[in-house]
Protein backbone atom coordinates (compact mmCIF):
# COMPACT_ATOMS: atom_id res chain seq x y z
CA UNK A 1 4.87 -14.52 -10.29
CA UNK A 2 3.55 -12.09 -13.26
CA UNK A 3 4.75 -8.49 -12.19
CA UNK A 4 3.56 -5.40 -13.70
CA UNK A 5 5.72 -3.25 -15.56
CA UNK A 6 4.19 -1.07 -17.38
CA UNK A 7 3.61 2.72 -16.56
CA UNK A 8 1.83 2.53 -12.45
CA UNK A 9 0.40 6.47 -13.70
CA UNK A 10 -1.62 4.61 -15.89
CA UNK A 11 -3.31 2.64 -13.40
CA UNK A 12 -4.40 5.59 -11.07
CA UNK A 13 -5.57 7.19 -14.18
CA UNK A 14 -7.85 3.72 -14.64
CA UNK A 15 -9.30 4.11 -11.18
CA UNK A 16 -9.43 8.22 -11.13
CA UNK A 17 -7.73 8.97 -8.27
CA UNK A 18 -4.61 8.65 -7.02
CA UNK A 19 -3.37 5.47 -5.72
CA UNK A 20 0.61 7.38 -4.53
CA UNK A 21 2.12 4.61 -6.75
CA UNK A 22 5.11 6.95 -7.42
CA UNK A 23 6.05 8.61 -4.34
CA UNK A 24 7.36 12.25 -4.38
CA UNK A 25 5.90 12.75 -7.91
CA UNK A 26 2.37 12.31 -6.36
CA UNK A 27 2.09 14.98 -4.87
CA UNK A 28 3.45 17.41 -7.36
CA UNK A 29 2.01 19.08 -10.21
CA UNK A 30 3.25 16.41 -12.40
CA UNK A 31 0.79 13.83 -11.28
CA UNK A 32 -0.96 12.19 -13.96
CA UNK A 33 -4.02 12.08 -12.40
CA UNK A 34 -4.36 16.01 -11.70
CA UNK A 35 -3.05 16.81 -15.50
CA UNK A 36 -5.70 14.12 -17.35
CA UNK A 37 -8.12 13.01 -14.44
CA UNK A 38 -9.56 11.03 -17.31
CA UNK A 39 -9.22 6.93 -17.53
CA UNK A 40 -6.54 5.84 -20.06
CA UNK A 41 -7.00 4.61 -23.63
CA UNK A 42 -8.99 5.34 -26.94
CA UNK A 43 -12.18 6.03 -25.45
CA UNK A 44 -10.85 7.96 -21.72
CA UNK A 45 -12.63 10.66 -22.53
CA UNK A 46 -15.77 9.37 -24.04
CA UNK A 47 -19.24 8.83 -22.34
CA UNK A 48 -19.58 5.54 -19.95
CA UNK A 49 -23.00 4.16 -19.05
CA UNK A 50 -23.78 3.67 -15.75
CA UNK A 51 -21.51 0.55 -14.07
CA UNK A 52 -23.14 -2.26 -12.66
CA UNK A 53 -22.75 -3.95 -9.66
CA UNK A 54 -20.77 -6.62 -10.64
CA UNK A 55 -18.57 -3.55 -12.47
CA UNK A 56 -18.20 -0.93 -8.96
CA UNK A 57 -17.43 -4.04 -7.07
CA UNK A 58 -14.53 -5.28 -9.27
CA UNK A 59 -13.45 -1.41 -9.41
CA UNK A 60 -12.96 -1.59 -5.74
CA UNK A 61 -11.17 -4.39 -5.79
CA UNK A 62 -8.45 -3.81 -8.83
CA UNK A 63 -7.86 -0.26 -7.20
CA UNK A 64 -7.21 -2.05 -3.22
CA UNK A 65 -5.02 -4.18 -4.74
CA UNK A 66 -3.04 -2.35 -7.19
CA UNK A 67 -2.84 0.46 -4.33
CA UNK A 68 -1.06 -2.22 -1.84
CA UNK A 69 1.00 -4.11 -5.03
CA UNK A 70 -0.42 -7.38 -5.21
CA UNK A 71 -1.13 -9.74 -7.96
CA UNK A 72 -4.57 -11.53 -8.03
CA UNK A 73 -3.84 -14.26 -6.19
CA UNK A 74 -2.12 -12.92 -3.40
CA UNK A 75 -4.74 -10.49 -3.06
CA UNK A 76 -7.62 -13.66 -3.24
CA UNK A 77 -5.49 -15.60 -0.71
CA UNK A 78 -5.39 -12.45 1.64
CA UNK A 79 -9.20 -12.22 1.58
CA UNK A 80 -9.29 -15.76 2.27
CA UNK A 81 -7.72 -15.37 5.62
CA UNK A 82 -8.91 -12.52 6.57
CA UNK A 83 -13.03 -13.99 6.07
CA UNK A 84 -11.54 -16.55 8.64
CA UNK A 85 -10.55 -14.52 11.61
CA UNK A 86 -13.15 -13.53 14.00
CA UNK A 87 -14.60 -9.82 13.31
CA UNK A 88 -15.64 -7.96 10.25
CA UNK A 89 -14.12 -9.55 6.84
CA UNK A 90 -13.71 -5.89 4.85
CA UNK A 91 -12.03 -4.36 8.19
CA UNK A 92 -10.03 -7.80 8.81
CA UNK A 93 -8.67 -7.64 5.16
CA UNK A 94 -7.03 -3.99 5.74
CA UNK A 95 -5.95 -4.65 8.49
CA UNK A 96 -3.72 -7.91 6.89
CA UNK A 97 -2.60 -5.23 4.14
CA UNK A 98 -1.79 -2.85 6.59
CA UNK A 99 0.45 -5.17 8.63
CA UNK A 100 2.55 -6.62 5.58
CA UNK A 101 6.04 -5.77 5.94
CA UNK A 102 6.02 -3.56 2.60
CA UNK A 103 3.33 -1.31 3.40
CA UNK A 104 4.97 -0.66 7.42
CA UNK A 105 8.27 0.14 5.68
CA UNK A 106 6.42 2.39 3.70
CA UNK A 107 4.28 3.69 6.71
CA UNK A 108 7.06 4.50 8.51
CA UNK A 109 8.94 6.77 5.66
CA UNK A 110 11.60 4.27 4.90
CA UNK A 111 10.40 4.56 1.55
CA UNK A 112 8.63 6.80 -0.94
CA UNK A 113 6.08 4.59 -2.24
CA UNK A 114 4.99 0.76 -1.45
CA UNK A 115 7.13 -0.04 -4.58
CA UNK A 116 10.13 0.89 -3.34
CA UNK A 117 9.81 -0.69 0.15
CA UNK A 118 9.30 -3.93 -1.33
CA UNK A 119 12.49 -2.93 -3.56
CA UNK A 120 14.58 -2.22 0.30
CA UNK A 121 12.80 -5.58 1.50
CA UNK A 122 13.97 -7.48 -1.39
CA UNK A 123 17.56 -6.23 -1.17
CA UNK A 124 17.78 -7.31 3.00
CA UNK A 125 17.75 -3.64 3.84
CA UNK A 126 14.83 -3.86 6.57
CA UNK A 127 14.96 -5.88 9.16
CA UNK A 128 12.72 -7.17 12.36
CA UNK A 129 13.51 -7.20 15.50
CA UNK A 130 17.20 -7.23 14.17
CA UNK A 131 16.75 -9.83 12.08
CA UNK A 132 17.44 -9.69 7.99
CA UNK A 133 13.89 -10.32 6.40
CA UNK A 134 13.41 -10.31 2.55
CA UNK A 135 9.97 -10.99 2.26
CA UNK A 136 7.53 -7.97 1.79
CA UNK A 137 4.61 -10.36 2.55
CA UNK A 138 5.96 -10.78 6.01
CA UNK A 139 2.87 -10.12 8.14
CA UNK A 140 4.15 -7.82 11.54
CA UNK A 141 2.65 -8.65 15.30
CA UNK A 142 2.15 -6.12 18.06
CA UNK A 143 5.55 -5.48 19.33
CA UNK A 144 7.76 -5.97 16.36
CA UNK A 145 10.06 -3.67 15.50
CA UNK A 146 10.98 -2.88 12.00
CA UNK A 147 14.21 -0.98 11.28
CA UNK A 148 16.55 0.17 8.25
CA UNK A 149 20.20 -2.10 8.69
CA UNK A 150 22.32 0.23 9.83
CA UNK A 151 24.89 -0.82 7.03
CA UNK A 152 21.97 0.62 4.56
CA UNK A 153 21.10 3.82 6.45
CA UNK A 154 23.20 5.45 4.24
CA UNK A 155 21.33 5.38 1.02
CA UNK A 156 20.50 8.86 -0.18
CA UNK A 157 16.75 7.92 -1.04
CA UNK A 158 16.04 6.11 2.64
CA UNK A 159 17.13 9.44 3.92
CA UNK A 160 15.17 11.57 2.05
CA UNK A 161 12.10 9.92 2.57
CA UNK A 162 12.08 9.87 6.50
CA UNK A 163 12.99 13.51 6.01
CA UNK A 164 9.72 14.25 3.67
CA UNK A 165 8.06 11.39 6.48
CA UNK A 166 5.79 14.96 7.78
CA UNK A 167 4.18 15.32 4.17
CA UNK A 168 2.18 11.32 4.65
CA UNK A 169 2.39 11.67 8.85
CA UNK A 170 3.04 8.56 10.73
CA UNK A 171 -0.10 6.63 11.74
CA UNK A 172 -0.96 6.22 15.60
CA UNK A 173 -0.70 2.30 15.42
CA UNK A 174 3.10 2.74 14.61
CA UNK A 175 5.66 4.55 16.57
CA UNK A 176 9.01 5.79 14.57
CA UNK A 177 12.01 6.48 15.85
CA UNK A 178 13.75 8.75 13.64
CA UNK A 179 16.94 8.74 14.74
CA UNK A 180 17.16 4.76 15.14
CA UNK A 181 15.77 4.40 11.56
CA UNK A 182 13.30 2.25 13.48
CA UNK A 183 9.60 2.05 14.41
CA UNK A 184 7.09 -0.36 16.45
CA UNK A 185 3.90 -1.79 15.67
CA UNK A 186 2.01 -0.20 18.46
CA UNK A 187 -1.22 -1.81 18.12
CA UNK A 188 -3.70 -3.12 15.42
CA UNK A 189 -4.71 -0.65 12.38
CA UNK A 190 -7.00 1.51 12.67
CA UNK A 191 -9.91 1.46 10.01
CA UNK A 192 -10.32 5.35 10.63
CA UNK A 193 -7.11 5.97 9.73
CA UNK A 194 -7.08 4.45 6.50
CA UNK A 195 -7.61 8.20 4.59
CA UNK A 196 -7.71 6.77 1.15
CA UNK A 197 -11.76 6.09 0.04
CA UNK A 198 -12.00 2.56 -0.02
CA UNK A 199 -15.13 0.63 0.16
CA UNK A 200 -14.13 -2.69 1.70
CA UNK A 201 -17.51 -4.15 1.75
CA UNK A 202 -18.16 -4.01 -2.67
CA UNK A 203 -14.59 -6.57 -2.56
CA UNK A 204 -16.26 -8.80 0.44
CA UNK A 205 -19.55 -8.70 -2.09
CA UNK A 206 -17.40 -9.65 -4.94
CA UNK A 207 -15.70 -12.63 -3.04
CA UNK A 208 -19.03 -13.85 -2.06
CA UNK A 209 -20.40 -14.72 -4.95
């Protein structure tokens, strides 16, 4: 699968705002966003017309799925299943983000950033419901507990991100137990608590044409 590696500053710069690609670093004065809240390249700075359609739509889209680390297809096969479940499409597809094994780990302060929970999940460090999982697509059910192996809770940087876990609070849908280095899927996500603007519909518009 193609995998970015280039600088992720860069991309929140492209969308102008931040996308907390980077952890820690986001929300210190050394963001890259709050020092040149400008796109990136030759022309950053220059006048843009006004965007079309087609061009706020696609916006919406690159920054959703750069913001939950996905490549294109991923992201298209996600929509995919989400227009097929019963409910709102735009709501259905957050909610299939939200639950991804990745993004929970990351919820729950196990990690700084959605990069480096798929880095833990990748390295067997998470588990559910006691069981070794490597796969940061994993989708999570009501019920399932995720935890840190208790071999790994010793890593300096797993520890200093469910102490810093106040800064991002834990949403009401999951339930951490700090101690444990574990947390619950309580119930389903919760559109309203999705702070970041994101404007679900303009990606359900794109897919539908």
């Amino acid at each position: 699968m193609a995998r970015y590696r280039g600088s992720v500053c860069r991309l929140c710069r492209r969308e102008t705002q931040k996308l907390y690609l980077k952890g820690d670093r986001c929300y210190s004065d050394k963001c890259a966003v709050e020092r040149r809240a400008f796109p990136p390249g030759q022309h950053g700075q220059g006048r843009r017309g006004k965007a079309s359609d087609y061009g706020l739509q696609l916006r919406e889209k690159q920054k959703v799925k750069r913001m939950y680390g996905l490549a294109e297809k991923q992201f298209k096969l996600t929509y995919v299943k989400a227009a097929r479940i019963k409910g709102v499409t735009g709501q259905n597809l957050l909610m299939l983000l939200e639950l991804r094994l990745d993004n929970v780990a990351y919820r729950l302060g196990f990690a700084s950033s959605r990069i480096q929970a798929r880095h833990w999940v990748r390295h067997g460090h998470i588990t559910i419901n006691g069981k070794r999982v490597d796969i940061p697509s994993a989708r999570l059910k009501v019920g399932d507990v995720v935890a840190v192996r208790e071999k790994s809770r010793e890593i300096a940087q797993i520890k200093a991100s469910l102490e810093a876990v106040a800064r991002r609070t834990v949403p009401s849908w999951l339930e951490l137990d700090n101690a444990n280095f574990s947390g619950s899927v309580k119930a389903l996500p919760n559109r309203e608590e999705l702070t970041l603007p994101m404007q679900e519909q303009l990606i359900v518009e794109l897919y539908s044409k």
